[in-house]
PDB file of N, CA and C in Angstrom:
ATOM      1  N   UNK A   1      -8.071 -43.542 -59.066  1.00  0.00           N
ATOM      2  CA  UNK A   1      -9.404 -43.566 -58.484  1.00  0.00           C
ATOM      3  C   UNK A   1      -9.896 -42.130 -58.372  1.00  0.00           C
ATOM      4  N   UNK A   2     -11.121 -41.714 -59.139  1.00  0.00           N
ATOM      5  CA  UNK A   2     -11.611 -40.359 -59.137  1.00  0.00           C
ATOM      6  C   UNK A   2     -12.757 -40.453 -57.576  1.00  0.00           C
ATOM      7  N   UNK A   3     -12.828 -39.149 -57.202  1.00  0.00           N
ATOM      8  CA  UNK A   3     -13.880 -38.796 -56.048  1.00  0.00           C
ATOM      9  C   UNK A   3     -14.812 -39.408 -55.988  1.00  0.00           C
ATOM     10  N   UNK A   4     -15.730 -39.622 -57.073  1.00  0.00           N
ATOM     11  CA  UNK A   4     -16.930 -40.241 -56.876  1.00  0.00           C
ATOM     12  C   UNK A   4     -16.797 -41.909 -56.844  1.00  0.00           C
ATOM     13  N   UNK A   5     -15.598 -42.188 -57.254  1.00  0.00           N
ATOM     14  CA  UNK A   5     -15.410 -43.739 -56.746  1.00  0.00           C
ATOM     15  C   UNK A   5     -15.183 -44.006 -55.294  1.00  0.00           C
ATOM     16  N   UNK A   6     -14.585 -42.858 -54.766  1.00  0.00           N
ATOM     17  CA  UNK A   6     -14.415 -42.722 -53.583  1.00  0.00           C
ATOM     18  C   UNK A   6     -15.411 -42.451 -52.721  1.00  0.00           C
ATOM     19  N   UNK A   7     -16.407 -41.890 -52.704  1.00  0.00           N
ATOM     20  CA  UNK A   7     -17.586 -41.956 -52.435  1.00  0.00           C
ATOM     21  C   UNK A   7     -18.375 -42.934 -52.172  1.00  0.00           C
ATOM     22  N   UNK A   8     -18.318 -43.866 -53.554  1.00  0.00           N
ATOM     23  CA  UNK A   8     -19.305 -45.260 -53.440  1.00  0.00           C
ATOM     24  C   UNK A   8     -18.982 -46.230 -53.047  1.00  0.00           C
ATOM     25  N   UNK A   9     -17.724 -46.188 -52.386  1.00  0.00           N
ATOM     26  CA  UNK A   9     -16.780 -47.148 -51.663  1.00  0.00           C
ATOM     27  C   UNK A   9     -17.722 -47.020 -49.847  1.00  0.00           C
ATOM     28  N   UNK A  10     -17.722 -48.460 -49.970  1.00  0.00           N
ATOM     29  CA  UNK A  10     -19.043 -48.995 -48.425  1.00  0.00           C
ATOM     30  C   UNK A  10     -17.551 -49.883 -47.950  1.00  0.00           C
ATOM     31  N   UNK A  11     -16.780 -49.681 -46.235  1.00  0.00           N
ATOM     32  CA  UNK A  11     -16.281 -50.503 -45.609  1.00  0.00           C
ATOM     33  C   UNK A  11     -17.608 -51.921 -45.563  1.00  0.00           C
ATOM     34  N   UNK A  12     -16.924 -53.117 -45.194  1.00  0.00           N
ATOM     35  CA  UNK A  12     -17.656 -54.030 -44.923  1.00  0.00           C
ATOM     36  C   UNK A  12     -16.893 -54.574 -43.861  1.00  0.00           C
ATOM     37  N   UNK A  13     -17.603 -55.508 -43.324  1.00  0.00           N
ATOM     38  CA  UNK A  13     -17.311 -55.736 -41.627  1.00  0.00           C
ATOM     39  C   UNK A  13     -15.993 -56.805 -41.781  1.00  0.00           C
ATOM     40  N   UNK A  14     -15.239 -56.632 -40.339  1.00  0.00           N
ATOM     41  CA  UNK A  14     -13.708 -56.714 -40.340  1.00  0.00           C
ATOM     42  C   UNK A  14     -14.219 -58.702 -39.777  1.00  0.00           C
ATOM     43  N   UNK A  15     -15.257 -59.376 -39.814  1.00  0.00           N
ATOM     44  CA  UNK A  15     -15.517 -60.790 -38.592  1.00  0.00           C
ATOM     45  C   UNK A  15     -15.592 -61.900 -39.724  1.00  0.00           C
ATOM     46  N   UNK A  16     -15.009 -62.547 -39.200  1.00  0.00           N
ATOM     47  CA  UNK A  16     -15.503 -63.906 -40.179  1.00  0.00           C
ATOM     48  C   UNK A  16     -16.883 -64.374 -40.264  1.00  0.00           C
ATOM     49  N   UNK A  17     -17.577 -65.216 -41.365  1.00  0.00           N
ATOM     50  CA  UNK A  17     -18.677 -65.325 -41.517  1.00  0.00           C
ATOM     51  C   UNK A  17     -19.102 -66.236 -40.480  1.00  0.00           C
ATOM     52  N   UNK A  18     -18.119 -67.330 -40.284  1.00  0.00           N
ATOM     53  CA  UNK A  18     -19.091 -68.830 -38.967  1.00  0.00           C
ATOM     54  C   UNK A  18     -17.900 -68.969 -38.048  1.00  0.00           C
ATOM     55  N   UNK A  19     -17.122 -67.512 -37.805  1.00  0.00           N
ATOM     56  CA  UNK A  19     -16.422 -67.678 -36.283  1.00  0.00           C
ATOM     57  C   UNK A  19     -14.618 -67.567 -37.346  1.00  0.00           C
ATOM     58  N   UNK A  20     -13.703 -67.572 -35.787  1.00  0.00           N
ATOM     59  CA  UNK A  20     -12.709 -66.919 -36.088  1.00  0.00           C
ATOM     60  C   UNK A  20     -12.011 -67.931 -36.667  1.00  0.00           C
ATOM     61  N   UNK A  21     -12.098 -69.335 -37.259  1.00  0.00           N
ATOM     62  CA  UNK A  21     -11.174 -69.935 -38.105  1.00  0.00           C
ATOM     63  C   UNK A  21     -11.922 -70.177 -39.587  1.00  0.00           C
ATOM     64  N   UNK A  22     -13.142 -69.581 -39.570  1.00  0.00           N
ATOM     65  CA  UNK A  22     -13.600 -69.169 -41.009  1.00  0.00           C
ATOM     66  C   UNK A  22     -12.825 -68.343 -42.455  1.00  0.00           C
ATOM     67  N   UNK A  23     -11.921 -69.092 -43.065  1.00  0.00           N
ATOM     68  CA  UNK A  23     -11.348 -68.161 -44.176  1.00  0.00           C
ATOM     69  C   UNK A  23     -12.221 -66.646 -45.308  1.00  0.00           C
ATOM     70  N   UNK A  24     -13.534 -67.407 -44.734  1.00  0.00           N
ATOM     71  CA  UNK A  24     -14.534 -66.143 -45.748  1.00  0.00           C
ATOM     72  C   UNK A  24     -14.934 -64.814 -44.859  1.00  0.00           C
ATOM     73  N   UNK A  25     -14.718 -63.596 -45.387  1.00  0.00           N
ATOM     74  CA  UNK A  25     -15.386 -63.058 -43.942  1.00  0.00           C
ATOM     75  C   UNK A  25     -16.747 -62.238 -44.668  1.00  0.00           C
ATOM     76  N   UNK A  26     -17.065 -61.204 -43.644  1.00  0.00           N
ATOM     77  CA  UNK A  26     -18.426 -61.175 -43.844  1.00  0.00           C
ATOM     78  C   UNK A  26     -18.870 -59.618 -44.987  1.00  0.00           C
ATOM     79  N   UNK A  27     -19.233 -59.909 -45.638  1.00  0.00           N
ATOM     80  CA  UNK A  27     -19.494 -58.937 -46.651  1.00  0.00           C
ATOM     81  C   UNK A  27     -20.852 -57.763 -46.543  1.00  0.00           C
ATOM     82  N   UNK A  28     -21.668 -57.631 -45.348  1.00  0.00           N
ATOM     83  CA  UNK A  28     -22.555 -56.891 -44.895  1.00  0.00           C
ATOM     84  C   UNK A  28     -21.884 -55.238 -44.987  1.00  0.00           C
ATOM     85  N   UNK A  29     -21.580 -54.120 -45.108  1.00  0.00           N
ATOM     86  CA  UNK A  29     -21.575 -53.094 -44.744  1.00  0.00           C
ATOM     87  C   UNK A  29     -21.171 -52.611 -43.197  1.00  0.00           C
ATOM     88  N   UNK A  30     -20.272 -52.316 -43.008  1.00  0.00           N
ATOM     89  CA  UNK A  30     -19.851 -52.457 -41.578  1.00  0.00           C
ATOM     90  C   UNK A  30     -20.373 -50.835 -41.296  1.00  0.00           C
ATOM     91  N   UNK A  31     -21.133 -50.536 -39.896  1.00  0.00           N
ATOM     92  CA  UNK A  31     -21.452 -48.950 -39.479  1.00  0.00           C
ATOM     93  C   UNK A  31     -20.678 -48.841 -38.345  1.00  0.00           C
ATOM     94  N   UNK A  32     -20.353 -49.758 -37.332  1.00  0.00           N
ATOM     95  CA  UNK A  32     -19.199 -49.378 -36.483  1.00  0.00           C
ATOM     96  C   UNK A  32     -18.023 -49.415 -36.230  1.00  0.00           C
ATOM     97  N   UNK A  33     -17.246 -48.848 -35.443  1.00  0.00           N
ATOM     98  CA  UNK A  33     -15.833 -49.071 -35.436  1.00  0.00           C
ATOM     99  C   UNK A  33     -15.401 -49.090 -33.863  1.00  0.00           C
ATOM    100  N   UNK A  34     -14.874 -50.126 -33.613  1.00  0.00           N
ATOM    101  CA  UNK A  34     -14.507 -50.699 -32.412  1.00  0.00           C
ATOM    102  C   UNK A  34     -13.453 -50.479 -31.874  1.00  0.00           C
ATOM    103  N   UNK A  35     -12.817 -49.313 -31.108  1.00  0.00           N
ATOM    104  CA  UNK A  35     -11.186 -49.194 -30.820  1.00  0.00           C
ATOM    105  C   UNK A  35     -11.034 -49.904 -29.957  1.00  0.00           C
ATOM    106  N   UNK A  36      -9.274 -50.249 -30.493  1.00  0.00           N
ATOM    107  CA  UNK A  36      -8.758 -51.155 -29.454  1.00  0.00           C
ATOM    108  C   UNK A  36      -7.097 -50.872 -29.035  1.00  0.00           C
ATOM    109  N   UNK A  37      -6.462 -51.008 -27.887  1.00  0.00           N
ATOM    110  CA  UNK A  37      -5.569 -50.798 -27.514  1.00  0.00           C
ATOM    111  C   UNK A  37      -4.114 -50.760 -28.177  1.00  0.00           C
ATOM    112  N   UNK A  38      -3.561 -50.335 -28.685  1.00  0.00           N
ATOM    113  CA  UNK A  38      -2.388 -50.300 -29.114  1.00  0.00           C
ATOM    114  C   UNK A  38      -2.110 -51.460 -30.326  1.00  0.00           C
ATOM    115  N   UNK A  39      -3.785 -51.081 -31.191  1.00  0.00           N
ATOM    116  CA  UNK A  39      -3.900 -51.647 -32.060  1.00  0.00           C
ATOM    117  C   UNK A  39      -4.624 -51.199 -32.965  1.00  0.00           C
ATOM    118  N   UNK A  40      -4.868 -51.621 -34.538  1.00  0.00           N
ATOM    119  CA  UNK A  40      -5.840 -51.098 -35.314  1.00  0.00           C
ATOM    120  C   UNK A  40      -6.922 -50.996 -34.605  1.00  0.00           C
ATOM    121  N   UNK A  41      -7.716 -50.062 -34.997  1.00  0.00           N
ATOM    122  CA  UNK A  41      -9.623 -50.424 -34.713  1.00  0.00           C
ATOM    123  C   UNK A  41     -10.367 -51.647 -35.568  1.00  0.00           C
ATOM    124  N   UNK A  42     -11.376 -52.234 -34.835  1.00  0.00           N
ATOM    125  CA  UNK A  42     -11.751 -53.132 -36.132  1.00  0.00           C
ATOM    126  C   UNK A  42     -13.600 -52.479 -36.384  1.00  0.00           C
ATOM    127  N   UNK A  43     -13.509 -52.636 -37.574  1.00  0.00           N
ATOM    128  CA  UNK A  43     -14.815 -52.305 -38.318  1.00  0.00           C
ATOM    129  C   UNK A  43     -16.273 -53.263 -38.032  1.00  0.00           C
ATOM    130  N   UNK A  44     -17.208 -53.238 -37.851  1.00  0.00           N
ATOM    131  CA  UNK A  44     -18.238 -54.523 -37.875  1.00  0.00           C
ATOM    132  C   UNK A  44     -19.962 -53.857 -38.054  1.00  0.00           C
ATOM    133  N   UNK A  45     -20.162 -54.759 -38.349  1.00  0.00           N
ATOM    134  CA  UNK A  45     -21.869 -54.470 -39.022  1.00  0.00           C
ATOM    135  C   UNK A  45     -22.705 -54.882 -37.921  1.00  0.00           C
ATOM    136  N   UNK A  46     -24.054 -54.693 -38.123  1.00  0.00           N
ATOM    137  CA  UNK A  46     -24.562 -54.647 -36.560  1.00  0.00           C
ATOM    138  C   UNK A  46     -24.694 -55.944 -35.913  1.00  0.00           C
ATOM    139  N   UNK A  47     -24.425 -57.526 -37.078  1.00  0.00           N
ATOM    140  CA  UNK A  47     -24.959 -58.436 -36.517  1.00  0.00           C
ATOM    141  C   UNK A  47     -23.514 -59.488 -36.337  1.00  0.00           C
ATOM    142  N   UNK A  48     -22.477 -58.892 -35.943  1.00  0.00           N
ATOM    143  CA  UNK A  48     -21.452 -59.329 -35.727  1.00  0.00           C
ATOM    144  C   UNK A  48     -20.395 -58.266 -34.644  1.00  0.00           C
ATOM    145  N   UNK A  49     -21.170 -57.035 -34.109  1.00  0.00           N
ATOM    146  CA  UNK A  49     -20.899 -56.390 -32.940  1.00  0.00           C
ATOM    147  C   UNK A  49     -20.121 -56.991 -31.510  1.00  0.00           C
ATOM    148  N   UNK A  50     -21.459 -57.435 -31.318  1.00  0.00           N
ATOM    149  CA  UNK A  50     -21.771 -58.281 -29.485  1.00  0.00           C
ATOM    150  C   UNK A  50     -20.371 -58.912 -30.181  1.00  0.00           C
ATOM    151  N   UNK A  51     -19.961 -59.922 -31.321  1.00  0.00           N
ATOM    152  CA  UNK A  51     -19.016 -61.495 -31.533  1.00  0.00           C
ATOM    153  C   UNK A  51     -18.164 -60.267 -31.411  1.00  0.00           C
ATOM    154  N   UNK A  52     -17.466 -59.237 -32.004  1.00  0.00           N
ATOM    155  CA  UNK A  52     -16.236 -59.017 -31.958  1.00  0.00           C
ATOM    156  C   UNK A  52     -15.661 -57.765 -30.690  1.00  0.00           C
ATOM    157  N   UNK A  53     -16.995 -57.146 -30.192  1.00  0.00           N
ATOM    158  CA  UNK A  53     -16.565 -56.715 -28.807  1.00  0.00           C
ATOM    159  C   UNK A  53     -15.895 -57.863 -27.687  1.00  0.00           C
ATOM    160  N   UNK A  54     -16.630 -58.861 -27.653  1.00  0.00           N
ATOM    161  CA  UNK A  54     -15.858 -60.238 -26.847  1.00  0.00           C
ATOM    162  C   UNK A  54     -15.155 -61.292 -27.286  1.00  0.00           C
ATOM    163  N   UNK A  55     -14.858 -61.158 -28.561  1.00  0.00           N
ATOM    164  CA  UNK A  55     -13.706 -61.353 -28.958  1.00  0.00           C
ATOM    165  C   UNK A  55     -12.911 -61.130 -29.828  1.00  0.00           C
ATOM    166  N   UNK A  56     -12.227 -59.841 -30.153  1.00  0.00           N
ATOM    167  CA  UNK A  56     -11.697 -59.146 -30.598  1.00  0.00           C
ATOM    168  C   UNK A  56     -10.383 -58.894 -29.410  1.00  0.00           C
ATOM    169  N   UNK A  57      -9.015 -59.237 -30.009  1.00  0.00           N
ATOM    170  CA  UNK A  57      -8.132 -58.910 -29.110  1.00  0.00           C
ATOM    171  C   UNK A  57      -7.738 -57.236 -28.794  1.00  0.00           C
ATOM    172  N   UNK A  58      -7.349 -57.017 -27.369  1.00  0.00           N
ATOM    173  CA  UNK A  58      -7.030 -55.421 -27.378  1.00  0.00           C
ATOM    174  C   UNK A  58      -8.436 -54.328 -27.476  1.00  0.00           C
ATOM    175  N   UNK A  59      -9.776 -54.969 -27.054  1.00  0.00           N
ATOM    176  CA  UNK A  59     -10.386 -53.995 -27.113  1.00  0.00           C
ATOM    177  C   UNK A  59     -10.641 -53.367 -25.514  1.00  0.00           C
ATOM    178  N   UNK A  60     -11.038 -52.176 -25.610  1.00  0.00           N
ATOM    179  CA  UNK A  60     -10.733 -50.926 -24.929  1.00  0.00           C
ATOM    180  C   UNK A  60     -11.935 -51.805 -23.786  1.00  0.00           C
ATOM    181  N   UNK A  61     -11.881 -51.642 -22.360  1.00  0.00           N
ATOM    182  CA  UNK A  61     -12.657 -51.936 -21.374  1.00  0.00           C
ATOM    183  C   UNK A  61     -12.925 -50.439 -20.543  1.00  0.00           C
ATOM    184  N   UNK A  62     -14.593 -50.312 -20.710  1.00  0.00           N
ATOM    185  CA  UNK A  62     -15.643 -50.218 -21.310  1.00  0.00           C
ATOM    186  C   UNK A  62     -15.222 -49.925 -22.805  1.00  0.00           C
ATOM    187  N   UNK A  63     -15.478 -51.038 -23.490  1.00  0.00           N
ATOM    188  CA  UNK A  63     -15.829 -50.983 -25.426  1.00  0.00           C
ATOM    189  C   UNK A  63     -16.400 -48.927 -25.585  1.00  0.00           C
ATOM    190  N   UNK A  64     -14.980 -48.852 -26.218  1.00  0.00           N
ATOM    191  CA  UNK A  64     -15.198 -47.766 -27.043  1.00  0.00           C
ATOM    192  C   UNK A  64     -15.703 -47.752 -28.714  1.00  0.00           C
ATOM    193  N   UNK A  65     -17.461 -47.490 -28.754  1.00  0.00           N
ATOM    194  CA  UNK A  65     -17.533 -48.199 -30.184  1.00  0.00           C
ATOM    195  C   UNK A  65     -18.314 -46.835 -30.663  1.00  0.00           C
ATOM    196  N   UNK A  66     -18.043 -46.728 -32.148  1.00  0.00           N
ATOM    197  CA  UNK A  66     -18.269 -45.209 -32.775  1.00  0.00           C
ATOM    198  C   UNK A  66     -18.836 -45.552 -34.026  1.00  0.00           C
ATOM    199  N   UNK A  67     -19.998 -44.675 -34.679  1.00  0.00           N
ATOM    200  CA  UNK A  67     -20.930 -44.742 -36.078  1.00  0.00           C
ATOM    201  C   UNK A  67     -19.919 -44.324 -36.794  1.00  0.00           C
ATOM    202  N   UNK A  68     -19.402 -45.111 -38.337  1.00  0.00           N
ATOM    203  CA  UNK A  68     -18.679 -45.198 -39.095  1.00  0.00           C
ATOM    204  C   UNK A  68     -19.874 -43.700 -40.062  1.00  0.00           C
ATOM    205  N   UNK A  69     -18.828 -43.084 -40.750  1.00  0.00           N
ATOM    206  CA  UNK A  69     -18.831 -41.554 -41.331  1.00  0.00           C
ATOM    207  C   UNK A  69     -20.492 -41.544 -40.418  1.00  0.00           C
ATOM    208  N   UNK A  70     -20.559 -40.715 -39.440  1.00  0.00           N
ATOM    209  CA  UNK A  70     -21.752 -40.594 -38.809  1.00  0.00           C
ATOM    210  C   UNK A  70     -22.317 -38.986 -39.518  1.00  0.00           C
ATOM    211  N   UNK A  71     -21.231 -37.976 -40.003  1.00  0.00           N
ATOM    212  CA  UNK A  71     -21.771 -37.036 -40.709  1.00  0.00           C
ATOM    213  C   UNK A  71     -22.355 -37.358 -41.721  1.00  0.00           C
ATOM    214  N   UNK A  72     -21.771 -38.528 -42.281  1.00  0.00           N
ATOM    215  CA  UNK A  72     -22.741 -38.985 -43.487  1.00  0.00           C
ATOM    216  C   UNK A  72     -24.138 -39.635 -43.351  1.00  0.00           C
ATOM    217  N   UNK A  73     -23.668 -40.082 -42.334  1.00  0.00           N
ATOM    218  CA  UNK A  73     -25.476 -41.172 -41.987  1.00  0.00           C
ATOM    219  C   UNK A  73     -26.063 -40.496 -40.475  1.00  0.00           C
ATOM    220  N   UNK A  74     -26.343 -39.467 -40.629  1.00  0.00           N
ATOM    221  CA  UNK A  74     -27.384 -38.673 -39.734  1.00  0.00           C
ATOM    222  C   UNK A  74     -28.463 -39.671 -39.224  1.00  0.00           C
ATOM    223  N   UNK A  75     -29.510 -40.374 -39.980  1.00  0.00           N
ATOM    224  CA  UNK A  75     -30.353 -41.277 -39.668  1.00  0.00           C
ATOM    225  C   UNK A  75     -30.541 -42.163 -38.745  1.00  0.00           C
ATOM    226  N   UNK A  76     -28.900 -42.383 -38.735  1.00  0.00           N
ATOM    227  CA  UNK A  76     -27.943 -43.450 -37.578  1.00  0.00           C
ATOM    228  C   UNK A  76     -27.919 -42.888 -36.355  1.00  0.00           C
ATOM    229  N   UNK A  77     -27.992 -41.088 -36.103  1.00  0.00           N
ATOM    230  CA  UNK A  77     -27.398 -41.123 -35.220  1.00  0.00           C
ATOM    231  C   UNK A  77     -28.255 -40.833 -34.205  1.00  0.00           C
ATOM    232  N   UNK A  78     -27.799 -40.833 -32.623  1.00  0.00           N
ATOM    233  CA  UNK A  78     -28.823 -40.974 -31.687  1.00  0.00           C
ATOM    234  C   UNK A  78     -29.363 -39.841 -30.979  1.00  0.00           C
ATOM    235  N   UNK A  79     -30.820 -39.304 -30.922  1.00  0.00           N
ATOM    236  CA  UNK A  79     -31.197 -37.943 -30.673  1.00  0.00           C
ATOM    237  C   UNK A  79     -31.140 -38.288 -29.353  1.00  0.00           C
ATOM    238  N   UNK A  80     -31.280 -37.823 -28.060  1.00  0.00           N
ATOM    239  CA  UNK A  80     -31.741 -38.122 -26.560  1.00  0.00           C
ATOM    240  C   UNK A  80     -32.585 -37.197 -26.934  1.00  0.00           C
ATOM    241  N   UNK A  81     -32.975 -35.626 -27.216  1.00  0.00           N
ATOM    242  CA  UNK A  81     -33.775 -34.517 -27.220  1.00  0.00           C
ATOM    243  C   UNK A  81     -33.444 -33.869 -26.224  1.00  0.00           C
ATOM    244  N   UNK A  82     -33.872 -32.838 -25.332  1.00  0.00           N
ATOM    245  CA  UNK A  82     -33.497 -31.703 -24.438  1.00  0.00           C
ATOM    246  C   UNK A  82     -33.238 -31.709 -23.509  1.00  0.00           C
ATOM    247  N   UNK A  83     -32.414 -31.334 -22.541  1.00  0.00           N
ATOM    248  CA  UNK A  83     -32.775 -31.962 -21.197  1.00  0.00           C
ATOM    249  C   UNK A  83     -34.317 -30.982 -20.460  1.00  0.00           C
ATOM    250  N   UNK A  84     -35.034 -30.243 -21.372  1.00  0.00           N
ATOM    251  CA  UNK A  84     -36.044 -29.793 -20.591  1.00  0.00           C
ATOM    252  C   UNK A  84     -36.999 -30.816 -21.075  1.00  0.00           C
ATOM    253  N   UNK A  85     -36.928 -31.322 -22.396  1.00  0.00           N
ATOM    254  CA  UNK A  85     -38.074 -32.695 -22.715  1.00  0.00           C
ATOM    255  C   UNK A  85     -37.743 -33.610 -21.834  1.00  0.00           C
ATOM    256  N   UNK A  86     -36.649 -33.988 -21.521  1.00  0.00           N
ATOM    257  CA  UNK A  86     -36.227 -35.149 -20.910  1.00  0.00           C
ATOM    258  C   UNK A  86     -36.714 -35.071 -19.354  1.00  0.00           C
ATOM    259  N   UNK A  87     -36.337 -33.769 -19.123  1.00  0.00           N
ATOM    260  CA  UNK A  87     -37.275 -33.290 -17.219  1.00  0.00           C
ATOM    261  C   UNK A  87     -38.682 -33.589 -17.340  1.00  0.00           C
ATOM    262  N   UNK A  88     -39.791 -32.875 -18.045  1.00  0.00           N
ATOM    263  CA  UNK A  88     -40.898 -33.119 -18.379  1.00  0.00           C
ATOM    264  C   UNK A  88     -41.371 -34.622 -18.611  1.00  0.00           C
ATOM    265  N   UNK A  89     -40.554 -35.057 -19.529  1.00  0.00           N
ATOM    266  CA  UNK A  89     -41.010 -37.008 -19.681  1.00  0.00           C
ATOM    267  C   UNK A  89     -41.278 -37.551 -18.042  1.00  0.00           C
ATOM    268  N   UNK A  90     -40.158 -37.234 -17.493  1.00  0.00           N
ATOM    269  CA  UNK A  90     -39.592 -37.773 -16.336  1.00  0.00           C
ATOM    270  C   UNK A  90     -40.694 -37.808 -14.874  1.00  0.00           C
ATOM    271  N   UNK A  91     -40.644 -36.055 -15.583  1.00  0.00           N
ATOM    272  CA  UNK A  91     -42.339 -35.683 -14.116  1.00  0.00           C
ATOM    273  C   UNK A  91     -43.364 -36.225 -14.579  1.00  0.00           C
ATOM    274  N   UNK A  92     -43.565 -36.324 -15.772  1.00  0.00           N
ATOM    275  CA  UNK A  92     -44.843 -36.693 -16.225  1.00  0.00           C
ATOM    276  C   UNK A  92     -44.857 -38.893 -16.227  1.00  0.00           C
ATOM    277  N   UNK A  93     -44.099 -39.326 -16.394  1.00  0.00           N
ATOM    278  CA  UNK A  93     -43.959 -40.521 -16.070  1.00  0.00           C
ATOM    279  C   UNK A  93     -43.951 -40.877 -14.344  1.00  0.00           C
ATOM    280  N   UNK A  94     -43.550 -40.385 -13.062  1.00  0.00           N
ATOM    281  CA  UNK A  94     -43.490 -40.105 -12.138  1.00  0.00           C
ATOM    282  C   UNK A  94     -44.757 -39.632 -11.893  1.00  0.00           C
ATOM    283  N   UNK A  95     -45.488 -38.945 -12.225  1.00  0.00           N
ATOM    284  CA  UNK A  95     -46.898 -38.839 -12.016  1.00  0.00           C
ATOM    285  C   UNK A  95     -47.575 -40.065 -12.172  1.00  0.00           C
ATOM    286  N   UNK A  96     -47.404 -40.564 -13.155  1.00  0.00           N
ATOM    287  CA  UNK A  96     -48.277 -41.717 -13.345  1.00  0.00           C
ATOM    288  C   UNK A  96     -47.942 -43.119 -12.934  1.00  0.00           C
ATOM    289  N   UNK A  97     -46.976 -42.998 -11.965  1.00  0.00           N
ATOM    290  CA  UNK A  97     -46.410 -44.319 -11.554  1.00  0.00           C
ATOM    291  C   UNK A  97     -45.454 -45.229 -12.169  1.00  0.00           C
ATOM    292  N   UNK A  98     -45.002 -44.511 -13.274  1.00  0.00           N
ATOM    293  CA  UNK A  98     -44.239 -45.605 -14.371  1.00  0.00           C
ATOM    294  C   UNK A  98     -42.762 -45.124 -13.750  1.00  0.00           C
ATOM    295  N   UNK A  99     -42.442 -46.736 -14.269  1.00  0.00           N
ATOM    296  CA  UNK A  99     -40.325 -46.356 -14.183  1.00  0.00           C
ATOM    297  C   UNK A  99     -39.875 -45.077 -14.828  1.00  0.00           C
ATOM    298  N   UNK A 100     -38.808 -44.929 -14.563  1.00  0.00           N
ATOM    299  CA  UNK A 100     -38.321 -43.565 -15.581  1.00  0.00           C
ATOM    300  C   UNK A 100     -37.432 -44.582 -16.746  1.00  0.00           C
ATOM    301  N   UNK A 101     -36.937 -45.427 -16.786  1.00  0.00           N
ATOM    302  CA  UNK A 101     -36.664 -46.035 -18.255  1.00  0.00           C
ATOM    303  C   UNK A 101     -37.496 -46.248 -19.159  1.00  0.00           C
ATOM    304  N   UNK A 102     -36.890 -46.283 -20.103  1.00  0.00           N
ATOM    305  CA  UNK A 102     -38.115 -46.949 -21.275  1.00  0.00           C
ATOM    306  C   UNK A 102     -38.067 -48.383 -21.585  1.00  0.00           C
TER     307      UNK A 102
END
């Protein structure tokens, strides 16, 4: 196997397609990875997450879950911005009566 095969190689998600006695599993592109206790991690795509955080044996309580190559997929990953933007949002939402969540 040369580099660039290695490259175009996409994990796909670790869940069965219609639940855990399904022999087919699910062929979507998996972006997270789910650690679990004194066990492999398991892999999953976004629409089989929620199914294998609650049931997935051995996972970590609070769910430790991480963006699969996240240096590679920047796009994925999550900005908050500054904590001086984040002060400013905050006064300026507080001025106007709104919650501070979004």
């Amino acid at each position: 196997m040369d580099d660039s095969s290695l490259s175009d190689h996409v994990e796909t998600c670790d869940a069965r397609v219609s639940g855990p006695d399904d022999p087919e599993f699910c062929t979507r592109p998996a972006e997270f990875e789910i650690l679990r206790l004194l066990d492999t991690s398991v892999i999953s795509c976004p629409g089989h997450l929620g199914p294998l955080l609650l049931g997935a044996n051995n996972v970590l309580w609070p769910p430790q879950v991480q963006l699969l190559d996240a240096a590679q997929h920047p796009e994925k990953a999550v900005v908050t911005g500054s904590a001086e933007a984040n002060r400013r949002e905050a006064e300026f939402r507080a001025s106007l009566g709104m919650p501070l969540g979004r």
